[in-house]
PDB file of N, CA and C in Angstrom:
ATOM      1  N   UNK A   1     101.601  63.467  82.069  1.00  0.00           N
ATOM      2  CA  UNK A   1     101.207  64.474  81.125  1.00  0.00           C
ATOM      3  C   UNK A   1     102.128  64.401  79.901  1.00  0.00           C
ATOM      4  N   UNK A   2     101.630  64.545  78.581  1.00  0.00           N
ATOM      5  CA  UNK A   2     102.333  64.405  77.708  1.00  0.00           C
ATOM      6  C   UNK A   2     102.944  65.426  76.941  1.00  0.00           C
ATOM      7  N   UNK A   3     104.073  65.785  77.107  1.00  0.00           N
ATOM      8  CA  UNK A   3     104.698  67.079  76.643  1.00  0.00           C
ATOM      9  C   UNK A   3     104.974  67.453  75.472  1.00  0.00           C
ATOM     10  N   UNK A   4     104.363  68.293  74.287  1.00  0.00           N
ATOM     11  CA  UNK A   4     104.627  68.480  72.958  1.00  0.00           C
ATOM     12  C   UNK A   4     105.762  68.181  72.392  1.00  0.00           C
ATOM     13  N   UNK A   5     106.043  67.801  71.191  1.00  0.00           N
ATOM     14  CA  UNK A   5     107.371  68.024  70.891  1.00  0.00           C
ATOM     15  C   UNK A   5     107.343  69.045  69.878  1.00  0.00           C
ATOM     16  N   UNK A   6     108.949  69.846  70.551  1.00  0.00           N
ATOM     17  CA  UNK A   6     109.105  70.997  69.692  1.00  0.00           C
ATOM     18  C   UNK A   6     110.373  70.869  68.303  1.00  0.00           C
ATOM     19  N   UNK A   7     109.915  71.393  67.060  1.00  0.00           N
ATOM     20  CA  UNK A   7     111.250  71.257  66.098  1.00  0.00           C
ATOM     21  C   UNK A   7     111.952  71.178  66.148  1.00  0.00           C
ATOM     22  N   UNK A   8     113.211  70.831  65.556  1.00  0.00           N
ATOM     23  CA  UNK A   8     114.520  70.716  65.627  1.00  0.00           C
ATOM     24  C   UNK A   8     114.877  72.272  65.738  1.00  0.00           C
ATOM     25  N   UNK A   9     114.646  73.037  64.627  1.00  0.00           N
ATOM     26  CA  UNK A   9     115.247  74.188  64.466  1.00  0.00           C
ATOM     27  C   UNK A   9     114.625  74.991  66.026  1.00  0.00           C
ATOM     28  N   UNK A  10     113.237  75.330  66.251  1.00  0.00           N
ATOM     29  CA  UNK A  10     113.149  75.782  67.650  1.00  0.00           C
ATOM     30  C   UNK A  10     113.935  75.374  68.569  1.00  0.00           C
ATOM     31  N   UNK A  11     113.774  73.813  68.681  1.00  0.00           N
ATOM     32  CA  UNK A  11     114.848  73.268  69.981  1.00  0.00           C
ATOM     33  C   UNK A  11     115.831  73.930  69.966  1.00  0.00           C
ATOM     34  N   UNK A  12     116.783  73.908  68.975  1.00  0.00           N
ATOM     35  CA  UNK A  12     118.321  74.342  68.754  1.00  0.00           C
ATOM     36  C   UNK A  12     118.473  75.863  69.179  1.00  0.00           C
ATOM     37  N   UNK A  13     117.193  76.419  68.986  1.00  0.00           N
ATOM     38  CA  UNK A  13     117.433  78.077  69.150  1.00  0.00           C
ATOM     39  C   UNK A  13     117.385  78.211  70.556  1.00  0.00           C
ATOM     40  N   UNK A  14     115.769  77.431  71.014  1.00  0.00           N
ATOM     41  CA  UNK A  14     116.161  77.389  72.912  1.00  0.00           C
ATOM     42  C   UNK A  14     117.733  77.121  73.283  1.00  0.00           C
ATOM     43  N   UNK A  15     118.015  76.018  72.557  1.00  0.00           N
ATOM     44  CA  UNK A  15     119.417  75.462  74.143  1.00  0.00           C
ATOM     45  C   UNK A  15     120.412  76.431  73.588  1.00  0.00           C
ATOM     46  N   UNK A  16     120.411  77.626  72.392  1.00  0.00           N
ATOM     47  CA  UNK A  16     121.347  77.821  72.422  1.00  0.00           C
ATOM     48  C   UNK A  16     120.818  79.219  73.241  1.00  0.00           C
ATOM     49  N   UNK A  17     119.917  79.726  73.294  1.00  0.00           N
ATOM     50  CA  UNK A  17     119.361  80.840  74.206  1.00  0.00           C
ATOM     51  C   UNK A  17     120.081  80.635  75.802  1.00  0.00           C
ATOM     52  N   UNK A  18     119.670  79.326  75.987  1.00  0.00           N
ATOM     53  CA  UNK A  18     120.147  78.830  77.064  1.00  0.00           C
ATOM     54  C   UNK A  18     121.257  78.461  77.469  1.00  0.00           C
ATOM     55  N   UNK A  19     122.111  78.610  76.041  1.00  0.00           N
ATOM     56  CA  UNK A  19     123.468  78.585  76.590  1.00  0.00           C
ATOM     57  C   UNK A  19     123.915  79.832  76.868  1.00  0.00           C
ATOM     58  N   UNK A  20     123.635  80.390  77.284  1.00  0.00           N
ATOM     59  CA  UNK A  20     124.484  81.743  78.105  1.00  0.00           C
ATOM     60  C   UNK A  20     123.776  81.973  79.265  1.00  0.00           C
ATOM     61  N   UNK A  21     124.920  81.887  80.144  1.00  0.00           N
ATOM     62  CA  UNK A  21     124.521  81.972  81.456  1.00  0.00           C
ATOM     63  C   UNK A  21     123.483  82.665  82.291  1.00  0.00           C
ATOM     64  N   UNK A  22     123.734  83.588  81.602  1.00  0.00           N
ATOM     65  CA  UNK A  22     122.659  84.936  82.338  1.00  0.00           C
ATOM     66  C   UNK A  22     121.343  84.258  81.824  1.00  0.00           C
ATOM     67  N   UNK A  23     121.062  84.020  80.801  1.00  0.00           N
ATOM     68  CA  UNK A  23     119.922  83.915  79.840  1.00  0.00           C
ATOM     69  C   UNK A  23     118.875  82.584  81.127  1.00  0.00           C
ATOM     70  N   UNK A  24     120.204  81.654  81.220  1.00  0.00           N
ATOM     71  CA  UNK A  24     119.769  80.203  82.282  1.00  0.00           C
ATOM     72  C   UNK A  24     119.572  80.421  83.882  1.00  0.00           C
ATOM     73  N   UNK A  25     119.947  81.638  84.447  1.00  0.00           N
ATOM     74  CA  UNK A  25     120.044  82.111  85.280  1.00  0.00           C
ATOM     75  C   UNK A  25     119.009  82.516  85.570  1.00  0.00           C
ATOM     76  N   UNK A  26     118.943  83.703  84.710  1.00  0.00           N
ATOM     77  CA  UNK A  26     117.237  84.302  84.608  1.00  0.00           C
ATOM     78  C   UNK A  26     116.189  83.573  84.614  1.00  0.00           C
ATOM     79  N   UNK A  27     115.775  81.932  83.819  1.00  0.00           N
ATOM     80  CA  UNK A  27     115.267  81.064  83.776  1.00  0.00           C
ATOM     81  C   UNK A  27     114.831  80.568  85.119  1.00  0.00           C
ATOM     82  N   UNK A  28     116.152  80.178  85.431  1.00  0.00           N
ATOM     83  CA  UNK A  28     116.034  79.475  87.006  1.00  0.00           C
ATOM     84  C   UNK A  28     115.331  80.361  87.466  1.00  0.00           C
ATOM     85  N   UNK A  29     116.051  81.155  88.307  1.00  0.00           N
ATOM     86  CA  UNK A  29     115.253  82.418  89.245  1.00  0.00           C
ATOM     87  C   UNK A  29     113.540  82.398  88.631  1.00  0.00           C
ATOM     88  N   UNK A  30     113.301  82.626  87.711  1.00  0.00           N
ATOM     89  CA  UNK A  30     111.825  82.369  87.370  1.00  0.00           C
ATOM     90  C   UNK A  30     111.113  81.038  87.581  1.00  0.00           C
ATOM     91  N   UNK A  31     111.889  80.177  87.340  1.00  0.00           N
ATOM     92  CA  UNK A  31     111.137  79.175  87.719  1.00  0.00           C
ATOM     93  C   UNK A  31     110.493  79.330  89.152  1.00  0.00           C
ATOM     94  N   UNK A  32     110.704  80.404  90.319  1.00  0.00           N
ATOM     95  CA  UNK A  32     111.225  80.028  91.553  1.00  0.00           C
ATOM     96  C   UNK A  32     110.097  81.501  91.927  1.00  0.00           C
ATOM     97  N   UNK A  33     109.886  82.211  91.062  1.00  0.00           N
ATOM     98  CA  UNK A  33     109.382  83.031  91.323  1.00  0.00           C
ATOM     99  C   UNK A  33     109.482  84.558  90.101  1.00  0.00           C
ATOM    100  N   UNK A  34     108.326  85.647  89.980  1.00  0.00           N
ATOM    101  CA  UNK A  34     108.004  86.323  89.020  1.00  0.00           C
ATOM    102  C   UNK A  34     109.269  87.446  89.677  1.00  0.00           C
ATOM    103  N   UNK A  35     109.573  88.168  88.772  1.00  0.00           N
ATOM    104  CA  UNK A  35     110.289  89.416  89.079  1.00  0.00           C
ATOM    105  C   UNK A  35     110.307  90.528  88.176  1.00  0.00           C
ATOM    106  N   UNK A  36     110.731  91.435  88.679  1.00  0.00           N
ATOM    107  CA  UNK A  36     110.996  92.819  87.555  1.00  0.00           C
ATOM    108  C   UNK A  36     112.680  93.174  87.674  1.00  0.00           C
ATOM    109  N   UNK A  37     112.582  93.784  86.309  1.00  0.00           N
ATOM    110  CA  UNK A  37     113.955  94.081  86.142  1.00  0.00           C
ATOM    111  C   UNK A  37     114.946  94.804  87.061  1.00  0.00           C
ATOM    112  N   UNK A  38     114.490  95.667  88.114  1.00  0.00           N
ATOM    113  CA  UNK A  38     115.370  96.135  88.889  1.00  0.00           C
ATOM    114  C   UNK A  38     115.836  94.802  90.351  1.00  0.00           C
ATOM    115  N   UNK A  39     114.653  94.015  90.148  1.00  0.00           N
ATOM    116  CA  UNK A  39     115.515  92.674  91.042  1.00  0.00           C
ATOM    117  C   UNK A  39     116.664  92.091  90.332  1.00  0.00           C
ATOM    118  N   UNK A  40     116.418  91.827  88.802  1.00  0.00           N
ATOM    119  CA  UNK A  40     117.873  91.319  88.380  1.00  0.00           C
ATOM    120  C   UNK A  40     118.746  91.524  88.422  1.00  0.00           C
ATOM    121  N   UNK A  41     118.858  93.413  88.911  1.00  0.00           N
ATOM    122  CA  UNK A  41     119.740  93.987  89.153  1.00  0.00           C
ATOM    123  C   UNK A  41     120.649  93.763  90.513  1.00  0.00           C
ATOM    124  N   UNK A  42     120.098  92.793  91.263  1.00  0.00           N
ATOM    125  CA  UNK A  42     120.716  92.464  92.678  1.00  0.00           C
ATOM    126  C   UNK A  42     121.221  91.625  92.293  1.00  0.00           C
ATOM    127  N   UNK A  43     121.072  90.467  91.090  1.00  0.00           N
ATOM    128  CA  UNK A  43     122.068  89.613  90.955  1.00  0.00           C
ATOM    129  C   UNK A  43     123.235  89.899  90.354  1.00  0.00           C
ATOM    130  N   UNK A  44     123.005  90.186  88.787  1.00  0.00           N
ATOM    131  CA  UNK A  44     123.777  90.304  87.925  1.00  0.00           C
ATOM    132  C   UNK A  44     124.256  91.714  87.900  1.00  0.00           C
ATOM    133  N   UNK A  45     125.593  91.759  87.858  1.00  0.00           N
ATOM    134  CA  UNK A  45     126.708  92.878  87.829  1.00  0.00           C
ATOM    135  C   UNK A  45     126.328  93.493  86.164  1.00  0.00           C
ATOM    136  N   UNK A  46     124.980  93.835  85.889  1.00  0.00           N
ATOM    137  CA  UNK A  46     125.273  94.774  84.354  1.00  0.00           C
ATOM    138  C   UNK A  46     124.228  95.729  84.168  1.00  0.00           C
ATOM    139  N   UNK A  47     124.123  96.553  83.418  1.00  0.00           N
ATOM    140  CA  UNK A  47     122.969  97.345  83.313  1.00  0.00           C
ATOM    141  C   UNK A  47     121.806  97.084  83.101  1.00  0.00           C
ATOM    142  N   UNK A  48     121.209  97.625  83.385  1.00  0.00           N
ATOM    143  CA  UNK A  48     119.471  97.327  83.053  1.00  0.00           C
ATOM    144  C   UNK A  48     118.999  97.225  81.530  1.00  0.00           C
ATOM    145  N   UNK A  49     119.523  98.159  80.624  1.00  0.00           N
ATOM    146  CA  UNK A  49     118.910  97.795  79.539  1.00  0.00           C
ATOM    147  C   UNK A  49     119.452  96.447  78.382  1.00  0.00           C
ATOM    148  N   UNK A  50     121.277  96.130  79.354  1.00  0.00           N
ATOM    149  CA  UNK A  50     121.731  94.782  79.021  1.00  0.00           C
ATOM    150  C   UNK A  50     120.630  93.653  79.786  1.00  0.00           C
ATOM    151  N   UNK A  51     120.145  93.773  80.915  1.00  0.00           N
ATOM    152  CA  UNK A  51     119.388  92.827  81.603  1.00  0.00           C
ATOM    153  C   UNK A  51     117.846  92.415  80.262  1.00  0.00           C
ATOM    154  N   UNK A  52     117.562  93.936  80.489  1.00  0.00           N
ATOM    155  CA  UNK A  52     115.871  93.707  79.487  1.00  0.00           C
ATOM    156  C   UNK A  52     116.300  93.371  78.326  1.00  0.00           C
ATOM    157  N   UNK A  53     117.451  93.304  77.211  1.00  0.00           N
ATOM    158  CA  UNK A  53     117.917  92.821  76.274  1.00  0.00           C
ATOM    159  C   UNK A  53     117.826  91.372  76.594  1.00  0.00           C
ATOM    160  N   UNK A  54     118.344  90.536  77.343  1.00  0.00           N
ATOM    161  CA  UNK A  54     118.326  89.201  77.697  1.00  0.00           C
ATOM    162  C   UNK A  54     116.223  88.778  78.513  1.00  0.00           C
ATOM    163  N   UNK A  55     116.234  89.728  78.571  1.00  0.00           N
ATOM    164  CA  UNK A  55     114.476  89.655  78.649  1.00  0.00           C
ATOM    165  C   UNK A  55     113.617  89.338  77.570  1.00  0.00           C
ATOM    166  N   UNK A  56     113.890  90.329  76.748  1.00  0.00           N
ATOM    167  CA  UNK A  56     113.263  90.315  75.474  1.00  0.00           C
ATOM    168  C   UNK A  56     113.896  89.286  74.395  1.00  0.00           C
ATOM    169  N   UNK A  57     114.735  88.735  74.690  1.00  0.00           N
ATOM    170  CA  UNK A  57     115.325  87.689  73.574  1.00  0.00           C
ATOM    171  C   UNK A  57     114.330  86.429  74.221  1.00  0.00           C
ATOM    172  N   UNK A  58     114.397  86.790  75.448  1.00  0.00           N
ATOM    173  CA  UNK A  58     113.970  84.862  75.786  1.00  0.00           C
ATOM    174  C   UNK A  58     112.181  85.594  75.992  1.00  0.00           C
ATOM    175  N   UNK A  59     111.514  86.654  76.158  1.00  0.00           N
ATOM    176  CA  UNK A  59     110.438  86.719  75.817  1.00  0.00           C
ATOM    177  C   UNK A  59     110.109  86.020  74.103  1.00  0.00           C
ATOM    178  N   UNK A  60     110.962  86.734  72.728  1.00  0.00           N
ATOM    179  CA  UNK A  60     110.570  86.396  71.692  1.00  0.00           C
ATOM    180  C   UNK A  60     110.949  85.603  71.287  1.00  0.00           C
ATOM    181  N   UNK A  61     111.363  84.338  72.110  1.00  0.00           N
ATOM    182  CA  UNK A  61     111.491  83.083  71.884  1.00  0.00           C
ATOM    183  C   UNK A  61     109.916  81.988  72.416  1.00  0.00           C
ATOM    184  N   UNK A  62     109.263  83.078  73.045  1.00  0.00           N
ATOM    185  CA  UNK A  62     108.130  82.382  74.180  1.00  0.00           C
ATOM    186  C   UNK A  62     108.293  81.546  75.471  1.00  0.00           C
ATOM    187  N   UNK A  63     109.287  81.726  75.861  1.00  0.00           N
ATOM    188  CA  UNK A  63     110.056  81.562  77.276  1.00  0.00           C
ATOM    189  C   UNK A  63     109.551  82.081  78.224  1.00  0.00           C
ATOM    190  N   UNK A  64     109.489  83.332  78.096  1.00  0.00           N
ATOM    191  CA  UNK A  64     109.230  84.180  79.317  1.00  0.00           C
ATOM    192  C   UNK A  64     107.770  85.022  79.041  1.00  0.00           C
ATOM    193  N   UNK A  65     106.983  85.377  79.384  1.00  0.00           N
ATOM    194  CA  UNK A  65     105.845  86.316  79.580  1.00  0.00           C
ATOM    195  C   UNK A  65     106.127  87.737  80.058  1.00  0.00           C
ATOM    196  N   UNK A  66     105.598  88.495  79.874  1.00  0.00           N
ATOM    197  CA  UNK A  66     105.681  89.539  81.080  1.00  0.00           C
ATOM    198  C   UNK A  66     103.903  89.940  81.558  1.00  0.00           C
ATOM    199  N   UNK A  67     104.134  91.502  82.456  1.00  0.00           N
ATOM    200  CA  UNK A  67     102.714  91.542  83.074  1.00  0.00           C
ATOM    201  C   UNK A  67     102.918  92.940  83.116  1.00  0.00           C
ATOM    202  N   UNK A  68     102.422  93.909  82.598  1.00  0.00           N
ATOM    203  CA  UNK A  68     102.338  95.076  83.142  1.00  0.00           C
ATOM    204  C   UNK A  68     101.649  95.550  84.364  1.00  0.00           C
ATOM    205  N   UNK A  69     102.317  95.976  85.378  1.00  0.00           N
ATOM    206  CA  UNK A  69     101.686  96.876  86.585  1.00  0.00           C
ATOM    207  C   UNK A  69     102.142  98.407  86.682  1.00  0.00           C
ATOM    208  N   UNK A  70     101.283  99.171  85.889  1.00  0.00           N
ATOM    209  CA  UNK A  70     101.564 100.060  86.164  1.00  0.00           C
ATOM    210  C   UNK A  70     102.159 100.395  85.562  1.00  0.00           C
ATOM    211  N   UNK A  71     103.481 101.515  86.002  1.00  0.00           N
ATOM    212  CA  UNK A  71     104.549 101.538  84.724  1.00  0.00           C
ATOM    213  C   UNK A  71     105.441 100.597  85.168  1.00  0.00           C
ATOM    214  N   UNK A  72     105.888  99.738  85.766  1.00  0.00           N
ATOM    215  CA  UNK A  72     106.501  98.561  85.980  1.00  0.00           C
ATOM    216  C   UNK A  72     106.090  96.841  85.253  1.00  0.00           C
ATOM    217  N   UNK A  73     107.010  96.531  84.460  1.00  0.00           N
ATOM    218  CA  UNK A  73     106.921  94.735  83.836  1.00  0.00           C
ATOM    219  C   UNK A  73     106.917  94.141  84.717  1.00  0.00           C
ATOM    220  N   UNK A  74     106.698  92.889  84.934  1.00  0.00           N
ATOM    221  CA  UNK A  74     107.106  91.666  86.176  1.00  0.00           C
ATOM    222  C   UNK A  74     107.170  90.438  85.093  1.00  0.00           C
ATOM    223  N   UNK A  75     108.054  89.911  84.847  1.00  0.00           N
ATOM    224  CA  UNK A  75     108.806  89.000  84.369  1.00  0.00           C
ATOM    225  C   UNK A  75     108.283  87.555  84.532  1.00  0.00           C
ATOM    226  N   UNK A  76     107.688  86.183  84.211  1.00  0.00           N
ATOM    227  CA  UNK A  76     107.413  85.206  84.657  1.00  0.00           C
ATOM    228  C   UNK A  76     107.778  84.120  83.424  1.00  0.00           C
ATOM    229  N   UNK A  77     107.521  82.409  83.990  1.00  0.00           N
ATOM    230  CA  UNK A  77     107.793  81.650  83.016  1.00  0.00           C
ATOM    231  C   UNK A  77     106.625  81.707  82.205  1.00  0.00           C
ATOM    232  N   UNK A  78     106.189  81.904  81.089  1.00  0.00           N
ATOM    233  CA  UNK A  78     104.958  81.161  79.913  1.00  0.00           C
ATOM    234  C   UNK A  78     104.602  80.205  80.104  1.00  0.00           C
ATOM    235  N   UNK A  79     104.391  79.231  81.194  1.00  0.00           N
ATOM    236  CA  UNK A  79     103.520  77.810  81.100  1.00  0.00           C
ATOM    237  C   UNK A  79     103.309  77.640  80.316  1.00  0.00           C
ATOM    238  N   UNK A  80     101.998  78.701  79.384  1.00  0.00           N
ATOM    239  CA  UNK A  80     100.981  77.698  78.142  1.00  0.00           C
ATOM    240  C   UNK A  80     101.954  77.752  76.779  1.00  0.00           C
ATOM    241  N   UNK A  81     103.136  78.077  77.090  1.00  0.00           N
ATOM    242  CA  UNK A  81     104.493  77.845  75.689  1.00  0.00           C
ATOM    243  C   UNK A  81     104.483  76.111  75.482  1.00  0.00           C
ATOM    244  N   UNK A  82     104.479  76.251  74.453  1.00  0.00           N
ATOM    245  CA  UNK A  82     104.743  74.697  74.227  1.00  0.00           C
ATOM    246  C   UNK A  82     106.138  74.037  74.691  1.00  0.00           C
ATOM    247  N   UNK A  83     107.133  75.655  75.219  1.00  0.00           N
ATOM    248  CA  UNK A  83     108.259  75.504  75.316  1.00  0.00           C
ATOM    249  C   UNK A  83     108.346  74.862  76.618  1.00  0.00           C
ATOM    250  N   UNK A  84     107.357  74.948  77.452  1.00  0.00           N
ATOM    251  CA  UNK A  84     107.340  75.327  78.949  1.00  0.00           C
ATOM    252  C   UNK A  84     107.955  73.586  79.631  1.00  0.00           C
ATOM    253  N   UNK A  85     107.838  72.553  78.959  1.00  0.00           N
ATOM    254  CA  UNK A  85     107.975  71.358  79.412  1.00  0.00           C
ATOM    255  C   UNK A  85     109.510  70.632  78.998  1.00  0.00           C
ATOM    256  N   UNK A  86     110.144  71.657  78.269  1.00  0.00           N
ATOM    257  CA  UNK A  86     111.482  71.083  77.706  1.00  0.00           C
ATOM    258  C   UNK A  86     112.086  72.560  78.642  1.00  0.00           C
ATOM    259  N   UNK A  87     111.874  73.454  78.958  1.00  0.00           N
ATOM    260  CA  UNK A  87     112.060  74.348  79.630  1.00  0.00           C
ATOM    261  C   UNK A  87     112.496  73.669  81.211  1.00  0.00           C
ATOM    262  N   UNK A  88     111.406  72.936  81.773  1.00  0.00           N
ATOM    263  CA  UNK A  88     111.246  72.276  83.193  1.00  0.00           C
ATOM    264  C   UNK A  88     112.571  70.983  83.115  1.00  0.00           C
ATOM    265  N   UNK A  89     112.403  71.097  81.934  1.00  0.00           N
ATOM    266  CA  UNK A  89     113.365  69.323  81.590  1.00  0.00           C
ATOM    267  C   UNK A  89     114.856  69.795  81.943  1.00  0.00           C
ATOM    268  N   UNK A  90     115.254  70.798  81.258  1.00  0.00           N
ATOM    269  CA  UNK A  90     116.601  71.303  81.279  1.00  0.00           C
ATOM    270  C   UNK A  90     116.819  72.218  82.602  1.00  0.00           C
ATOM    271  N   UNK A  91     115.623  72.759  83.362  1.00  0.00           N
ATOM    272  CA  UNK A  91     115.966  73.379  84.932  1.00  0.00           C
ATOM    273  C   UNK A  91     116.199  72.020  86.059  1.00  0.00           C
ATOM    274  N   UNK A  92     115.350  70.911  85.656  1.00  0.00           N
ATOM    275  CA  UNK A  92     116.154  69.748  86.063  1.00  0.00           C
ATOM    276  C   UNK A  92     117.581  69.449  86.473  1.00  0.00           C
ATOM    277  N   UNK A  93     118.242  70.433  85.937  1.00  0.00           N
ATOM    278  CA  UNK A  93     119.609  69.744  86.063  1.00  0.00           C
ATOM    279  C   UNK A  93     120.597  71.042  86.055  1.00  0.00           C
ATOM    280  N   UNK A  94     120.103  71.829  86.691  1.00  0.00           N
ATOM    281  CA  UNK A  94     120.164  73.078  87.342  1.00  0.00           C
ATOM    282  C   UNK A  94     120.453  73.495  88.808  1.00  0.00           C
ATOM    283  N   UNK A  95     121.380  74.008  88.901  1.00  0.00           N
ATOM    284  CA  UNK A  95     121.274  74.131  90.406  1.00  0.00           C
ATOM    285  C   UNK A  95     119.982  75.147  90.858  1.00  0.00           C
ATOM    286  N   UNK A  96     119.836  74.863  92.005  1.00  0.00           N
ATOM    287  CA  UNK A  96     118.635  75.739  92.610  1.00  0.00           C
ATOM    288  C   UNK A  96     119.640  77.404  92.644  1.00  0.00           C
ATOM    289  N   UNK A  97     118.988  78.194  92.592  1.00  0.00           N
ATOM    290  CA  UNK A  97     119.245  79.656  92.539  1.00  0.00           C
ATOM    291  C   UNK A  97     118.671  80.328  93.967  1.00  0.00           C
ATOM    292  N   UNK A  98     118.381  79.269  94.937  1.00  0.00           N
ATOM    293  CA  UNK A  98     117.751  80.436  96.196  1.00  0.00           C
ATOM    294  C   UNK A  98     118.434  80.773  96.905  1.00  0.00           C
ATOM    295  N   UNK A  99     120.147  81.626  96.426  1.00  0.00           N
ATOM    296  CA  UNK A  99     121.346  82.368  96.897  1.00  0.00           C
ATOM    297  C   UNK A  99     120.733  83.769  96.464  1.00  0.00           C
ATOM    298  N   UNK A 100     120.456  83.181  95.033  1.00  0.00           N
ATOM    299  CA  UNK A 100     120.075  84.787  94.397  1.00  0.00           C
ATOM    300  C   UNK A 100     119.002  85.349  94.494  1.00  0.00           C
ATOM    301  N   UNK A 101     117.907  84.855  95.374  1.00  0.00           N
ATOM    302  CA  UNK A 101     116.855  84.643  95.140  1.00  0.00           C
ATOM    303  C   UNK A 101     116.580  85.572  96.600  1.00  0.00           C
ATOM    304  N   UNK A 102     117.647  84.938  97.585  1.00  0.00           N
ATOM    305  CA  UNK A 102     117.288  85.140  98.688  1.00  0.00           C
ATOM    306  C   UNK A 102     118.270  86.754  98.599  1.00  0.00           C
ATOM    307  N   UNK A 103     119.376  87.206  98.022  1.00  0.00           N
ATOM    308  CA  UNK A 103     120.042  88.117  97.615  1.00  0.00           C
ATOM    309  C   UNK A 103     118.700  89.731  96.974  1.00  0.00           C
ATOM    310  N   UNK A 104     117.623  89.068  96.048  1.00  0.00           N
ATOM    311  CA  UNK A 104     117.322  90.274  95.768  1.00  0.00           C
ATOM    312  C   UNK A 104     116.242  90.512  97.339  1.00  0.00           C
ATOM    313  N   UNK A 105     115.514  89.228  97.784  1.00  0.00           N
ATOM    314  CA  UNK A 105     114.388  89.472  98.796  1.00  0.00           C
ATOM    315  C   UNK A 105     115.176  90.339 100.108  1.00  0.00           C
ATOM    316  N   UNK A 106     116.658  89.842 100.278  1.00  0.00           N
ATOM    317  CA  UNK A 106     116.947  90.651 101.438  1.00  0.00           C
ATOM    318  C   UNK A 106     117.142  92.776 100.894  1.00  0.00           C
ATOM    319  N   UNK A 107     117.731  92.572  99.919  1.00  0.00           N
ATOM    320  CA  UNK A 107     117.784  94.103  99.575  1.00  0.00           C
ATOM    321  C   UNK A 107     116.691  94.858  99.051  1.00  0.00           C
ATOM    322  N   UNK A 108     115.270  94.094  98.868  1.00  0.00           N
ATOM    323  CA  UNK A 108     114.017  94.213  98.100  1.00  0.00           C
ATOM    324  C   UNK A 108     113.989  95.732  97.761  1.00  0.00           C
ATOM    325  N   UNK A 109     114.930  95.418  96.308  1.00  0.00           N
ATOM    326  CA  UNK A 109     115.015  96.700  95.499  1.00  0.00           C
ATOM    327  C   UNK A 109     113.367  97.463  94.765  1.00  0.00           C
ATOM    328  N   UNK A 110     112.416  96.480  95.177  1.00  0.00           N
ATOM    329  CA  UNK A 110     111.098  96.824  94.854  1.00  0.00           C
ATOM    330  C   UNK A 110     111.119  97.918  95.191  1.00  0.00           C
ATOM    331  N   UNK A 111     111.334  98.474  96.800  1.00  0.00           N
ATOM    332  CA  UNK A 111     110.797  99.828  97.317  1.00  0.00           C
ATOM    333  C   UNK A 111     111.574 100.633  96.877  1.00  0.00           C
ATOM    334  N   UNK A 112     112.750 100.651  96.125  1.00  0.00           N
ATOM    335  CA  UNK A 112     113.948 101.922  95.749  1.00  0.00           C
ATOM    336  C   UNK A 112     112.888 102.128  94.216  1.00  0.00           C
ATOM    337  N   UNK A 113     112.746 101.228  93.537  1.00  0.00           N
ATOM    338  CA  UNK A 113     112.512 101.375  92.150  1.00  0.00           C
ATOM    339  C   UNK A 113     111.332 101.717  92.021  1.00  0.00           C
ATOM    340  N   UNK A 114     110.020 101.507  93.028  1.00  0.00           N
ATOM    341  CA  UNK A 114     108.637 101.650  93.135  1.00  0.00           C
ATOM    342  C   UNK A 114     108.169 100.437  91.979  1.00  0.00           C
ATOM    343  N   UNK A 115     108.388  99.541  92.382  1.00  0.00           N
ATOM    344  CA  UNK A 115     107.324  98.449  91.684  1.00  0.00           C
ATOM    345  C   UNK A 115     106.148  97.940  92.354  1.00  0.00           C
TER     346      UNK A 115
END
């Protein structure tokens, strides 16, 4: 499959999105599966509206999607982003995240938060 190529100036804004940890973190974990913001909260040690701040940056980059249910978001990767294949390129070389993964499923903060 042949993967778009994206601008210089876009590129540069992804990897630098992606240079902060949380931002690549969040990535991973999505690659791996959809979530809402009170699961991020089982990983990362910070508040929620610091979490949806790092949501909404890599949403208005076209990174991330969301889904409304209800009054609850659920978080996923954008496939049809043109970003989505330089996205896969750089989780390549990523460690797998199913510590954290398996961290929010055992405390499944879903039922505290009602998602």
């Amino acid at each position: 499959m042949l993967k778009p190529n994206v601008d210089l100036d876009r590129s540069a804004n992804i990897l630098k999105l992606l240079g902060d940890k949380t931002r690549l973190t969040i990535i991973a974990i999505l690659k791996q599966r959809e979530c809402c913001v009170c699961e991020f909260l089982e990983v990362f040690e910070m508040t929620q509206p610091s979490i949806s701040q790092h949501l909404r940056k890599l949403k208005d980059a076209g990174m991330v999607k969301e889904e409304r249910r209800g009054q609850w978001i659920y978080y996923s990767l954008n496939q049809q982003s043109e970003l989505y294949g330089m996205i896969q390129d750089i989780l390549e070389h990523v460690a797998d995240q199913a510590e954290k993964i398996k961290m929010i499923e055992k405390s499944n903060p879903t039922l505290r938060c009602g998602c």
